[in-house]
N, C-alpha and C. Protein backbone atom coordinates (compact mmCIF):
# COMPACT_ATOMS: atom_id res chain seq x y z
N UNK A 1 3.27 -0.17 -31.59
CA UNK A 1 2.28 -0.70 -30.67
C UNK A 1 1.73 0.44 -29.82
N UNK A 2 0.51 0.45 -29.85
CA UNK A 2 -0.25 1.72 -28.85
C UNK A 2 -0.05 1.41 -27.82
N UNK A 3 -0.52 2.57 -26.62
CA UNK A 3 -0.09 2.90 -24.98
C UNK A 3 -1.35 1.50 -24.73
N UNK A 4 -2.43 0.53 -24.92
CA UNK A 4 -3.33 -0.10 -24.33
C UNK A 4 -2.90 -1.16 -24.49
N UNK A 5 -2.32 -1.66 -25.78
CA UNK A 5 -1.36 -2.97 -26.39
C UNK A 5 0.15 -2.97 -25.48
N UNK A 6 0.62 -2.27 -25.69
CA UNK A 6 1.82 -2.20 -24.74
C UNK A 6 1.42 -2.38 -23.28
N UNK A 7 0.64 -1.96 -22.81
CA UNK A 7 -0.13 -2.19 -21.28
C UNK A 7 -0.33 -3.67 -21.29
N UNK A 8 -1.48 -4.21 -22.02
CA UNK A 8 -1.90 -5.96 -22.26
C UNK A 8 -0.53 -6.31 -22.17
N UNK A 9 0.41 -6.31 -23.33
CA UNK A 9 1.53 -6.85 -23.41
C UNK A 9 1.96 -7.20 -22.40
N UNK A 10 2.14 -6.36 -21.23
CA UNK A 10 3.05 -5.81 -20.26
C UNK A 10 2.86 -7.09 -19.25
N UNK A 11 1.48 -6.83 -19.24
CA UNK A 11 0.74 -7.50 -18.47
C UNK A 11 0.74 -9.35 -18.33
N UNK A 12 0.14 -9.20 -19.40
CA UNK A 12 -0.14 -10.70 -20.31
C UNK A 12 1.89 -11.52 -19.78
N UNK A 13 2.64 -10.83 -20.36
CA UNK A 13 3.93 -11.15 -20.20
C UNK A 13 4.50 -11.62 -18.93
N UNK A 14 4.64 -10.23 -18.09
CA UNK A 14 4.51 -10.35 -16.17
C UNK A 14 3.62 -11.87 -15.93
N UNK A 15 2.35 -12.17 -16.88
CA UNK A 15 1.80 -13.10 -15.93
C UNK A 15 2.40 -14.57 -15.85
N UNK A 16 2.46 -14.42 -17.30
CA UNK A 16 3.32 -15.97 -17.90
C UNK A 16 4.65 -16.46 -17.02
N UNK A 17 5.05 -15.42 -16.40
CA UNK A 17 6.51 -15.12 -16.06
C UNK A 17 6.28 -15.55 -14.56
N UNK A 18 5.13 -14.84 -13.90
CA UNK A 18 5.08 -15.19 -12.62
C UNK A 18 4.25 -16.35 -12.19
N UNK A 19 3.94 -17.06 -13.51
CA UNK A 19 3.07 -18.22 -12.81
C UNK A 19 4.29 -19.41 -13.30
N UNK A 20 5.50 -19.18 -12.93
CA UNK A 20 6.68 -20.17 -13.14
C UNK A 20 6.54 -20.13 -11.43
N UNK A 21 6.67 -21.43 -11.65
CA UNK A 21 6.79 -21.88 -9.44
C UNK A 21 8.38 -22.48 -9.71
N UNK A 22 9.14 -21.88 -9.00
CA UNK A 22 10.71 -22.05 -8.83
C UNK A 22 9.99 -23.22 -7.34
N UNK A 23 9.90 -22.55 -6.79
CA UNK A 23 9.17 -23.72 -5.67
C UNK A 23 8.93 -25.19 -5.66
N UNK A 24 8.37 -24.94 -6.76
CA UNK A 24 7.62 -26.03 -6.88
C UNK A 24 8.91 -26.96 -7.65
N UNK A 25 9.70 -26.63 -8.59
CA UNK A 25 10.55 -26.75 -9.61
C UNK A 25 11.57 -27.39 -8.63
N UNK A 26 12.50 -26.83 -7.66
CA UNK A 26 13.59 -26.90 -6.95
C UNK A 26 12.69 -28.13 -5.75
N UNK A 27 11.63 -28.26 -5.51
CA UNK A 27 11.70 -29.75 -4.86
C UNK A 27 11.24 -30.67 -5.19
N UNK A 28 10.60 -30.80 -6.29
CA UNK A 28 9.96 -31.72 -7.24
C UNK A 28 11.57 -32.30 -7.58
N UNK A 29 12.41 -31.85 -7.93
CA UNK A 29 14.22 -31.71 -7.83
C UNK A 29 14.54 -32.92 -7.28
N UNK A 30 14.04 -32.40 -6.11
CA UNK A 30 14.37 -33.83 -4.56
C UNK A 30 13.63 -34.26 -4.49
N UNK A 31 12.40 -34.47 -5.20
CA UNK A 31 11.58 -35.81 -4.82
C UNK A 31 10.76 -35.62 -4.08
N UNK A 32 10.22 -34.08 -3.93
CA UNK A 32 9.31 -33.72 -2.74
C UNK A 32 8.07 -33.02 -3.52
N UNK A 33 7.00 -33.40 -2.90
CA UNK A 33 5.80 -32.50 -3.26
C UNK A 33 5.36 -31.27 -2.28
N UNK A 34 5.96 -29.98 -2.59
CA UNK A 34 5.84 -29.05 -1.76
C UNK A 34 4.76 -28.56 -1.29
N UNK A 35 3.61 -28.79 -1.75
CA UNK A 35 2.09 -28.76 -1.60
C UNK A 35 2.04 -30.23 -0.06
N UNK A 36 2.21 -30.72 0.11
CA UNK A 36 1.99 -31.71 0.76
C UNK A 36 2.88 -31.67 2.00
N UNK A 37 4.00 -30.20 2.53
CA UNK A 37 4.93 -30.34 3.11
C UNK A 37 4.52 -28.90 3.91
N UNK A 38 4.89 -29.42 5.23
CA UNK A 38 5.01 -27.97 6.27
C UNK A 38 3.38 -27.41 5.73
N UNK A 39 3.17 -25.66 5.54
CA UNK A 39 2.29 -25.34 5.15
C UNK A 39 1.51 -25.57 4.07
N UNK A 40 2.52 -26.00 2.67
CA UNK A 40 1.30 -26.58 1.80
C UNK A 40 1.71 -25.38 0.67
N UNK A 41 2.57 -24.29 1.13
CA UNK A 41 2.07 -22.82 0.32
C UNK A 41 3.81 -23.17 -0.50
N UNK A 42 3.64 -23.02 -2.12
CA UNK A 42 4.09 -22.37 -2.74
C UNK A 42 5.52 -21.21 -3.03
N UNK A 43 5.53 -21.16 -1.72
CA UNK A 43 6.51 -19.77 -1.53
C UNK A 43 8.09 -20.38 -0.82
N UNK A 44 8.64 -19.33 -0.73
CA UNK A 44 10.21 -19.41 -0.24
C UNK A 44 10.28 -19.58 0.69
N UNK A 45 9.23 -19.01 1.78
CA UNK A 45 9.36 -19.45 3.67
C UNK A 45 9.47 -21.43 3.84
N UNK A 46 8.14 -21.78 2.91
CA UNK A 46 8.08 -22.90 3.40
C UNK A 46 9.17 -23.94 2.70
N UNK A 47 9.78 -23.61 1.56
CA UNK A 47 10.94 -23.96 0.83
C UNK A 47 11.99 -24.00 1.83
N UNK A 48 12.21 -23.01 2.40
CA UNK A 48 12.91 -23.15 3.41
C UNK A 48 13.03 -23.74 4.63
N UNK A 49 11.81 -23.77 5.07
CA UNK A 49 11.47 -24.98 6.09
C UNK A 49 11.48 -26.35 5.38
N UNK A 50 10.91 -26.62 4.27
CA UNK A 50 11.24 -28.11 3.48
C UNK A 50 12.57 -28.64 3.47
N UNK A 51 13.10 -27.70 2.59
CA UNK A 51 13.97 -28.09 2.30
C UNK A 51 15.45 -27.25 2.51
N UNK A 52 15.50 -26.40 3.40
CA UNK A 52 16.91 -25.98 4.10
C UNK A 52 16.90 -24.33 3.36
N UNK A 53 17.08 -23.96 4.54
CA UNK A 53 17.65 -22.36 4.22
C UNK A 53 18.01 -21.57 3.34
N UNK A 54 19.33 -22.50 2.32
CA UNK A 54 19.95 -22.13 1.16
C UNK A 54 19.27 -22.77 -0.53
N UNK A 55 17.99 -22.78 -0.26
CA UNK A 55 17.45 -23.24 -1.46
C UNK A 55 15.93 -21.95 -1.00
N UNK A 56 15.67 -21.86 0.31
CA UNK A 56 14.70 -21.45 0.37
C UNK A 56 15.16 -19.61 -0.31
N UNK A 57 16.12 -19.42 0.13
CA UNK A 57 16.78 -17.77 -0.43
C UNK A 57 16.56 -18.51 -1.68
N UNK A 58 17.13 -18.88 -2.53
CA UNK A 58 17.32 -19.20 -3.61
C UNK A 58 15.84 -18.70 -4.55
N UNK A 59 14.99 -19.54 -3.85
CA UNK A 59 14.03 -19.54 -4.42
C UNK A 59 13.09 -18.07 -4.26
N UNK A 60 13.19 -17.33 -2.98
CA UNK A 60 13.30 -16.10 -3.12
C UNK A 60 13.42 -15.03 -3.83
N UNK A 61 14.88 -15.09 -4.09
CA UNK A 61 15.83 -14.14 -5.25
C UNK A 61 15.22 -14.44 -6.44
N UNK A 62 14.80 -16.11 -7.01
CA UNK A 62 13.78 -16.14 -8.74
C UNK A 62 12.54 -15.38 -8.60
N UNK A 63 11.89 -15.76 -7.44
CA UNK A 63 10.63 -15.22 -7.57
C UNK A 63 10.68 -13.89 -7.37
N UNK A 64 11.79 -13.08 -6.70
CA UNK A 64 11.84 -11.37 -6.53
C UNK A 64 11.73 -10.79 -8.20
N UNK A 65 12.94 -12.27 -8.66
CA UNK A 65 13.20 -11.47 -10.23
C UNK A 65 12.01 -11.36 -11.21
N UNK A 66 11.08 -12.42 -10.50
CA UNK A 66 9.92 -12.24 -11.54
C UNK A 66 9.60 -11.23 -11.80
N UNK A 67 9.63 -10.83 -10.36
CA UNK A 67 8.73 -9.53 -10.08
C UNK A 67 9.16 -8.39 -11.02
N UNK A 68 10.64 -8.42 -10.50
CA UNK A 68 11.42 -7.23 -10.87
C UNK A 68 11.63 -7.24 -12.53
N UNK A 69 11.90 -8.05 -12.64
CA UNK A 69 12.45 -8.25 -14.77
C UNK A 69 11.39 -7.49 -15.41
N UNK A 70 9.92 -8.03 -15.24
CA UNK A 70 8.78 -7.36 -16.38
C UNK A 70 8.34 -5.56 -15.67
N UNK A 71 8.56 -5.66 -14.71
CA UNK A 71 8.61 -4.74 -14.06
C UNK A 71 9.21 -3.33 -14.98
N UNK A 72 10.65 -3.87 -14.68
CA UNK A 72 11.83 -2.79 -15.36
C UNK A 72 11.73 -2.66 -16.23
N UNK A 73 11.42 -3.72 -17.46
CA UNK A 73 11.44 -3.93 -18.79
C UNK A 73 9.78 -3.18 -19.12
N UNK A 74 8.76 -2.72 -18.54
CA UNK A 74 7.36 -1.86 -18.83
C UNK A 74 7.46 -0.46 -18.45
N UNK A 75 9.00 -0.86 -17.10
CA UNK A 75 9.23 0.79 -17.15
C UNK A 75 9.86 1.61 -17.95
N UNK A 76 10.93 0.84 -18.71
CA UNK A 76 12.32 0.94 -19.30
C UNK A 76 11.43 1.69 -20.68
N UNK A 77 10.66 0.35 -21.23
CA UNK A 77 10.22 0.44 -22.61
C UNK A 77 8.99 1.94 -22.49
N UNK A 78 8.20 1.79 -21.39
CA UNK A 78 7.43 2.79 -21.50
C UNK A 78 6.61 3.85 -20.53
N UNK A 79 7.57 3.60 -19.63
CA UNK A 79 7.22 4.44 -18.38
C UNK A 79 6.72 3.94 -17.03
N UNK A 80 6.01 4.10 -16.08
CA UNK A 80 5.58 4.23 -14.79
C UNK A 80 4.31 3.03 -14.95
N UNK A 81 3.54 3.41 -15.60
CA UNK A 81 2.13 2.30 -16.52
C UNK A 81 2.22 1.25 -16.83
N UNK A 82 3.26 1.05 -17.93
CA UNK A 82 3.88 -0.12 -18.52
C UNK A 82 4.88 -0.80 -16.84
N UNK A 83 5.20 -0.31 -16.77
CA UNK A 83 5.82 -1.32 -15.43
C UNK A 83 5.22 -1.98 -14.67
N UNK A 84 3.97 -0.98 -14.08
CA UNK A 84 3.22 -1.47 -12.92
C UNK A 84 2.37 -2.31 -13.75
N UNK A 85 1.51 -2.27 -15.37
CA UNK A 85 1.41 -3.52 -15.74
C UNK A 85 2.35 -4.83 -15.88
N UNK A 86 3.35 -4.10 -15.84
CA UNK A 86 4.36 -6.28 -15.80
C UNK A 86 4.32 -6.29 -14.19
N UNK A 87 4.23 -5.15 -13.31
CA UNK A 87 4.40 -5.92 -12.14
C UNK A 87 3.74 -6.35 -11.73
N UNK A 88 1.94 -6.12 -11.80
CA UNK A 88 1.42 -6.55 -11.22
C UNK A 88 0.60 -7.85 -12.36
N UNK A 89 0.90 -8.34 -13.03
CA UNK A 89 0.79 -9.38 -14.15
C UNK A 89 1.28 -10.69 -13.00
N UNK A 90 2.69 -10.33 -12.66
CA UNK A 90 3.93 -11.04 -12.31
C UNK A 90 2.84 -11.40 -11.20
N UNK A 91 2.82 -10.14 -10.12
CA UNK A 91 2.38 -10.77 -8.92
C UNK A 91 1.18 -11.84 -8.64
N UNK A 92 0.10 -11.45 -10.35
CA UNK A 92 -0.93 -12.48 -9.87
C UNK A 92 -0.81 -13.60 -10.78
N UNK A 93 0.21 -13.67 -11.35
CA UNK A 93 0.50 -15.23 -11.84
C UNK A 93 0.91 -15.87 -10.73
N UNK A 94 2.20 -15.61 -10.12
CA UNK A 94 2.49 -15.91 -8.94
C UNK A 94 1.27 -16.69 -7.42
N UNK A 95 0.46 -15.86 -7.36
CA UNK A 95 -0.60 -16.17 -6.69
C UNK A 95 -1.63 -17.24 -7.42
N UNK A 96 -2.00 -16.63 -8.59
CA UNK A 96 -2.89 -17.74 -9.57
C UNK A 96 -2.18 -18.37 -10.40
N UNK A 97 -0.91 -19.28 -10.77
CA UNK A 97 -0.45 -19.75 -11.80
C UNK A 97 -1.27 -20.07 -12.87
N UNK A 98 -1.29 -20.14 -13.82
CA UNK A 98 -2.24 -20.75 -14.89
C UNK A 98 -1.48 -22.23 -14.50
N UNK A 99 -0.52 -22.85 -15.05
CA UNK A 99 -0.15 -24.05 -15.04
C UNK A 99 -0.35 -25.19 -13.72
N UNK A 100 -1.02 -23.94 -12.59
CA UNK A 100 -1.13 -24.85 -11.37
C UNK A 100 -2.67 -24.53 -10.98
N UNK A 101 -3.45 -24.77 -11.71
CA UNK A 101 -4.87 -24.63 -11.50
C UNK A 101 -5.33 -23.63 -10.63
N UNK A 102 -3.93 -22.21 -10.39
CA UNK A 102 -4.54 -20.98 -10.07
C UNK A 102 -4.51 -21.10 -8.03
N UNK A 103 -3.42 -22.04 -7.80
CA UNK A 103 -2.90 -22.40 -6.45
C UNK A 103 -1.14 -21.79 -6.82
N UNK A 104 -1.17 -20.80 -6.33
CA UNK A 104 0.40 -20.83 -6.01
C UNK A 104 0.75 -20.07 -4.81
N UNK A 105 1.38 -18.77 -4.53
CA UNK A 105 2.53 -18.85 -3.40
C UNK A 105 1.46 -17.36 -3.08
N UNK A 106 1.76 -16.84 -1.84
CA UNK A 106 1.74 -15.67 -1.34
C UNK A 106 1.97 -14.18 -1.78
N UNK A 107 3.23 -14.27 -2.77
CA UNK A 107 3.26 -13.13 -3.79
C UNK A 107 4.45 -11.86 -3.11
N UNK A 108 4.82 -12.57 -2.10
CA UNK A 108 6.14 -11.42 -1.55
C UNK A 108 7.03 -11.16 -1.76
N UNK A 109 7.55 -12.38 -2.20
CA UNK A 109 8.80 -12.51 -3.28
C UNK A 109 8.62 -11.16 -4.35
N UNK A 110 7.74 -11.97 -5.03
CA UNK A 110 7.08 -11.46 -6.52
C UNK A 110 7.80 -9.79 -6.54
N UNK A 111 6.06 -9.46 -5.39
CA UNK A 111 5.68 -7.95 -5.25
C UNK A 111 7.07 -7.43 -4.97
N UNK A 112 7.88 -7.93 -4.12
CA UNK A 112 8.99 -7.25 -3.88
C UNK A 112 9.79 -6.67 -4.73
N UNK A 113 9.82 -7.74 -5.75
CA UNK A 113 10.83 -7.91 -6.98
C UNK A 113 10.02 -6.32 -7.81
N UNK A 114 9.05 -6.70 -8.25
CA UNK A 114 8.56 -5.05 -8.74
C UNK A 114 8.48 -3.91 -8.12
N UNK A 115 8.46 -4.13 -6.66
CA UNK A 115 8.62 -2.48 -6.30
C UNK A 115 10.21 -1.87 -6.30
N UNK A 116 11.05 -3.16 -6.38
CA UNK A 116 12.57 -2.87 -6.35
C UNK A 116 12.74 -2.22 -7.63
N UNK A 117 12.14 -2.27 -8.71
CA UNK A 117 12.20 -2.11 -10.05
C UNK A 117 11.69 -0.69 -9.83
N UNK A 118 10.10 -0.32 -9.21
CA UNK A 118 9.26 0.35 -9.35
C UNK A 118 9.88 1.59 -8.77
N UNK A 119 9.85 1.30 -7.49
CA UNK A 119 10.05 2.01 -5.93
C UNK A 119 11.22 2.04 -5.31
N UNK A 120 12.55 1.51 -5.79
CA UNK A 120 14.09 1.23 -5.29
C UNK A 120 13.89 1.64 -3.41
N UNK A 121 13.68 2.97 -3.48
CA UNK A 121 14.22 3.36 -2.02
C UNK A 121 12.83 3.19 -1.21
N UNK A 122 11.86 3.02 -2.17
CA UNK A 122 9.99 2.75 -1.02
C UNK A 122 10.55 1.60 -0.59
N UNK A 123 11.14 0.46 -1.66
CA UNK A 123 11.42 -0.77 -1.42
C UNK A 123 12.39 -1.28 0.07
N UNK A 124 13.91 -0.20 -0.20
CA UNK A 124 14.14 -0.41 0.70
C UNK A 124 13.83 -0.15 2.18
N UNK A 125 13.22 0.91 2.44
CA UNK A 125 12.32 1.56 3.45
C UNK A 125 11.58 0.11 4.05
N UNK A 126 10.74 -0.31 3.18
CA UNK A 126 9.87 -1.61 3.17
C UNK A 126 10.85 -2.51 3.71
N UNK A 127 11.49 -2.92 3.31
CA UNK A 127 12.51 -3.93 3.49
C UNK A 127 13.24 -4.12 4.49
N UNK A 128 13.56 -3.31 5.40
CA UNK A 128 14.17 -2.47 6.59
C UNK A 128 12.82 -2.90 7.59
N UNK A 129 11.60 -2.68 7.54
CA UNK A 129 10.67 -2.80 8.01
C UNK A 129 10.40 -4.14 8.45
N UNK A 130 10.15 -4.89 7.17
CA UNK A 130 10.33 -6.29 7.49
C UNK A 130 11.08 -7.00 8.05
N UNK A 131 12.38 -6.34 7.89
CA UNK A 131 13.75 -7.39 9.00
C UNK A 131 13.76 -7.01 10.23
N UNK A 132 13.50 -5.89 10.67
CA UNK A 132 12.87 -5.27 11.77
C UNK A 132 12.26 -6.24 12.65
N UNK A 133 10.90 -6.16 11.79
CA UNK A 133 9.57 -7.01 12.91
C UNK A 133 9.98 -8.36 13.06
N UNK A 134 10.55 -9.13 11.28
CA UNK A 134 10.58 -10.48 11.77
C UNK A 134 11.94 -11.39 12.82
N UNK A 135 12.63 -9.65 13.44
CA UNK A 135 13.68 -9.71 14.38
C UNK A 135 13.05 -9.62 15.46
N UNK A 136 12.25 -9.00 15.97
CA UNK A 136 11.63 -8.54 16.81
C UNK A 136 10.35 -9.79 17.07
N UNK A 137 9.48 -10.09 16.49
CA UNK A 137 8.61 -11.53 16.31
C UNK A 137 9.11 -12.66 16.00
N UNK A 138 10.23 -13.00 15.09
CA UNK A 138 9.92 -14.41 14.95
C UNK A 138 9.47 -15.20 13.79
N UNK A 139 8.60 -14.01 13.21
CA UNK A 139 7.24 -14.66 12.59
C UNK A 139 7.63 -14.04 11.16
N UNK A 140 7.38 -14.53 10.23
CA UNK A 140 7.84 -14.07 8.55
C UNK A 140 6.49 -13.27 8.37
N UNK A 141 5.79 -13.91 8.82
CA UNK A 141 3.92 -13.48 8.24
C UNK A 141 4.11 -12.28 8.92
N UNK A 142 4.17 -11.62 10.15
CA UNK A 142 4.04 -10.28 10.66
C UNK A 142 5.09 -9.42 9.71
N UNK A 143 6.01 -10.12 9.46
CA UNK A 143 6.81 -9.18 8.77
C UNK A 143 6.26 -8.65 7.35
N UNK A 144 5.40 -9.96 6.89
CA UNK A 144 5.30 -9.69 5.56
C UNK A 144 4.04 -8.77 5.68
N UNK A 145 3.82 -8.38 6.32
CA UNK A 145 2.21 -7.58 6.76
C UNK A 145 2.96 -5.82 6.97
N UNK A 146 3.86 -6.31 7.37
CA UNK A 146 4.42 -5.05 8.16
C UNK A 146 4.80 -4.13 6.59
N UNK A 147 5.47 -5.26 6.29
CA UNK A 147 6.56 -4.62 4.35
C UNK A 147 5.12 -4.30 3.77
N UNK A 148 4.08 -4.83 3.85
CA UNK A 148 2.44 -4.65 2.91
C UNK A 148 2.24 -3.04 3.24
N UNK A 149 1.94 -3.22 4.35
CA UNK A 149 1.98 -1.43 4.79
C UNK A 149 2.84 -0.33 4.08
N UNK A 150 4.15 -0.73 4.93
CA UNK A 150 4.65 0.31 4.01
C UNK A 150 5.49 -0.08 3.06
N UNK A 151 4.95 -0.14 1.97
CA UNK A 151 4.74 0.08 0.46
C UNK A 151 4.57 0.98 0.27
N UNK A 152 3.04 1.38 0.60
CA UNK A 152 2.40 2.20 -0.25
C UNK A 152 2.86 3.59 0.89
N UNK A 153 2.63 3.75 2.02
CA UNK A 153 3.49 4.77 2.99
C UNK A 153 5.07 5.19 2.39
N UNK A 154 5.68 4.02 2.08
CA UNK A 154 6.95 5.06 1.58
C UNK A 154 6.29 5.55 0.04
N UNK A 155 5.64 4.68 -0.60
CA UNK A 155 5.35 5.75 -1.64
C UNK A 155 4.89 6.62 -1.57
N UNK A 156 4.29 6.87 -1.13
CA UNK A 156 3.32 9.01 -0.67
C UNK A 156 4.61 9.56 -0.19
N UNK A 157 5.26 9.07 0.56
CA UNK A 157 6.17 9.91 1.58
C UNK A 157 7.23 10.27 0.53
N UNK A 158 7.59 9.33 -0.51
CA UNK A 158 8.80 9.67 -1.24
C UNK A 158 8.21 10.39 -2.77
N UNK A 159 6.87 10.30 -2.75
CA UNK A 159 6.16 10.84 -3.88
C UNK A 159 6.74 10.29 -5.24
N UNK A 160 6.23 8.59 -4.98
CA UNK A 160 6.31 8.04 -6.57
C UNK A 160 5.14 8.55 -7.57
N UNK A 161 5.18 8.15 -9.09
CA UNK A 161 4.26 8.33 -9.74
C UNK A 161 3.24 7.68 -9.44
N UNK A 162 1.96 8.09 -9.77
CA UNK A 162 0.72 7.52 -8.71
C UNK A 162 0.06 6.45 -9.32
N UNK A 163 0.59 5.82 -11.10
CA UNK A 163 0.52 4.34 -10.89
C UNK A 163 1.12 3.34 -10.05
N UNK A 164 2.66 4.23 -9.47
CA UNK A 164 2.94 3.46 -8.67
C UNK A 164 2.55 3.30 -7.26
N UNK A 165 2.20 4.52 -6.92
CA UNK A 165 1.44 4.21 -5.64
C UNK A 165 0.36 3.57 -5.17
N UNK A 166 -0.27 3.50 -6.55
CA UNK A 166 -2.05 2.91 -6.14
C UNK A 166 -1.70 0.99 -6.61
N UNK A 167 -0.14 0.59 -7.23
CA UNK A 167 -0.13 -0.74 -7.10
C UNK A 167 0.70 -0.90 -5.76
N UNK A 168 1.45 -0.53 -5.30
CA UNK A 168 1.93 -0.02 -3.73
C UNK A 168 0.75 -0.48 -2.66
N UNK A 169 -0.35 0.28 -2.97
CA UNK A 169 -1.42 0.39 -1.84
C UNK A 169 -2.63 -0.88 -2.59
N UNK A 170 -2.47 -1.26 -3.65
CA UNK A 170 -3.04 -2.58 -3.38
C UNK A 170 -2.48 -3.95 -3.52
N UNK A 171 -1.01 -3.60 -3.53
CA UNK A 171 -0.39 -5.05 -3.96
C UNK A 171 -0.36 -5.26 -2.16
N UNK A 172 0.40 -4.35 -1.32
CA UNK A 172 0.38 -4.46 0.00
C UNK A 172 -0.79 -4.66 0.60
N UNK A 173 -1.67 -4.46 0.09
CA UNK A 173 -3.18 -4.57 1.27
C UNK A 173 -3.37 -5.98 0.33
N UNK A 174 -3.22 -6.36 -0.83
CA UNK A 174 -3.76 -7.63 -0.71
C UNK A 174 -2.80 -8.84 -0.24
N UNK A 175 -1.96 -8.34 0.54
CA UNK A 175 -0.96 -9.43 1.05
C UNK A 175 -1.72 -10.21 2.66
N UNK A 176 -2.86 -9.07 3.05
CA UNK A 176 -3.65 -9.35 4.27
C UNK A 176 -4.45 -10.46 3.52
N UNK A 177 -4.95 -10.78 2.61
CA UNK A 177 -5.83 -11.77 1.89
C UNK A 177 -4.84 -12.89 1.94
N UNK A 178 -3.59 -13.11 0.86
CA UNK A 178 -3.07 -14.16 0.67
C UNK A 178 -2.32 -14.89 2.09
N UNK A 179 -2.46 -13.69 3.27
CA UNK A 179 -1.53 -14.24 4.39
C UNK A 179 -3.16 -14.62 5.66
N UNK A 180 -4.14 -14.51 4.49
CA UNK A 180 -5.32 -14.87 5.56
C UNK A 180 -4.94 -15.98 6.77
N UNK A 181 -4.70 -16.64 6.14
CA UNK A 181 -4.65 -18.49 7.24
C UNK A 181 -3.79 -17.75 8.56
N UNK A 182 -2.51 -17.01 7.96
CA UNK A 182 -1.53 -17.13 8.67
C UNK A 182 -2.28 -15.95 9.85
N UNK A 183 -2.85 -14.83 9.52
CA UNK A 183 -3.59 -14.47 10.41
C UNK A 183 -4.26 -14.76 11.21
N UNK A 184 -4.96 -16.07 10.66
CA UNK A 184 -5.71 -16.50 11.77
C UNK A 184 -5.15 -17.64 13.01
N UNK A 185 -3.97 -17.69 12.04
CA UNK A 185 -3.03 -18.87 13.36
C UNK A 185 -2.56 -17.50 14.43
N UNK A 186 -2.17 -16.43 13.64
CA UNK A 186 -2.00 -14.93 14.54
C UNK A 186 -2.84 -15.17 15.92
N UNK A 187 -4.25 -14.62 15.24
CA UNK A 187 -5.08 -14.71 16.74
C UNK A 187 -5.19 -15.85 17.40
N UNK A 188 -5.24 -16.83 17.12
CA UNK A 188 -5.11 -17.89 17.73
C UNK A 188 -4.02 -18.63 18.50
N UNK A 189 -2.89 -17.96 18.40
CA UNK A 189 -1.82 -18.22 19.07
C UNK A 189 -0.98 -19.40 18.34
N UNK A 190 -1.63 -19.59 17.26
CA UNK A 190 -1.03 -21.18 16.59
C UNK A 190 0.06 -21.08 15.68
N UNK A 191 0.76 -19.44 15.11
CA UNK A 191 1.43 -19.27 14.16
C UNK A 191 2.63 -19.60 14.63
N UNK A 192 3.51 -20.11 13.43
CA UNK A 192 4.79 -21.36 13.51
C UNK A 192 6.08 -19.97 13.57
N UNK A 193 7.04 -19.95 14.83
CA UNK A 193 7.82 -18.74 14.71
C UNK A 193 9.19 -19.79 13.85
N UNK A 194 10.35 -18.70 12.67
CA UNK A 194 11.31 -18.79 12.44
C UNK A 194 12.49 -19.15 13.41
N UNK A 195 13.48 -20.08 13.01
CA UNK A 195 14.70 -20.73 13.77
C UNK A 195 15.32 -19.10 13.46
């Protein structure tokens, strides 16, 4: 298989993979429509507000692995290219499911899961960042803004390969898009802080 087929592959694969909603899966479970609950979003924060703490990690850790599995497996099989195509496949299934008419989650999980694959120590840098602010705020959304940033900052600083940096610097800047709403409850004083 050529370096452009192996790329599609990579890709095409990551997407199938990340438009699985564990979310959606684990409360449909209990009888809940997670779209219709707390925020409405797809993701592990509000899983956790639905439906309790220890399902909301849960659901976390699947969606990190999305990230991370096609990730490793594009780096493994063919380098730096092939990865950041499964990772970023992963991340916008995740966001656009095919099976959910292209409504799904925020993508933090996801993204995380591939830069852990991608970026190990950008990741943890990132990660450190985020427990930080959302210790300091309250708020998951500032945190997840904060980890968007530096992404792509620990990547320059630690000098990944520069497919990985340029999905670094746009998987993180498009986390300001998918966390739009929550921004605007930001300025508005209306955003919901963590127990």
């Amino acid at each position: 298989m050529g370096p452009l087929a192996t790329l599609v592959g990579c890709g095409i694969s990551g997407y199938m993979l990340g438009s699985v909603s564990f979310s959606l899966l684990f409360a449909k479970a209990k009888g809940i429509d997670l779209r219709t609950v707390g925020s409405g979003n797809l993701g592990a924060t509000n899983v956790g507000r639905a439906l309790g703490r220890r399902l909301g990690l849960t659901v976390y850790f699947l969606d990190m692995a999305k990230g991370f599995v096609p990730a490793f497996l594009g780096l493994w099989l063919d380098g730096p290219e092939a990865g950041v195509a499964g990772g970023v496949g992963a991340y916008l299934g995740h966001i656009w499911p095919l099976w959910l008419r292209f409504r799904g989650g925020k993508g933090v999980a996801t993204l995380s899961g591939a830069m852990l694959a991608l970026q190990p120590l950008g990741f943890v840098l990132a990660g450190l960042s985020w427990l930080l602010s959302v210790k300091l705020t309250g708020i998951v959304a500032i945190g997840s803004l904060v980890f968007g940033i530096m992404l792509p900052v620990s990547a320059w600083i630690l000098d990944y390969p520069d497919p990985v940096k340029y999905f670094a610097l746009g998987g993180g800047l498009f986390l300001f898009f998918t966390h739009r709403v929550n921004l605007q409850r930001l300025f508005s004083g209306r955003n919901r802080k963590n127990g």
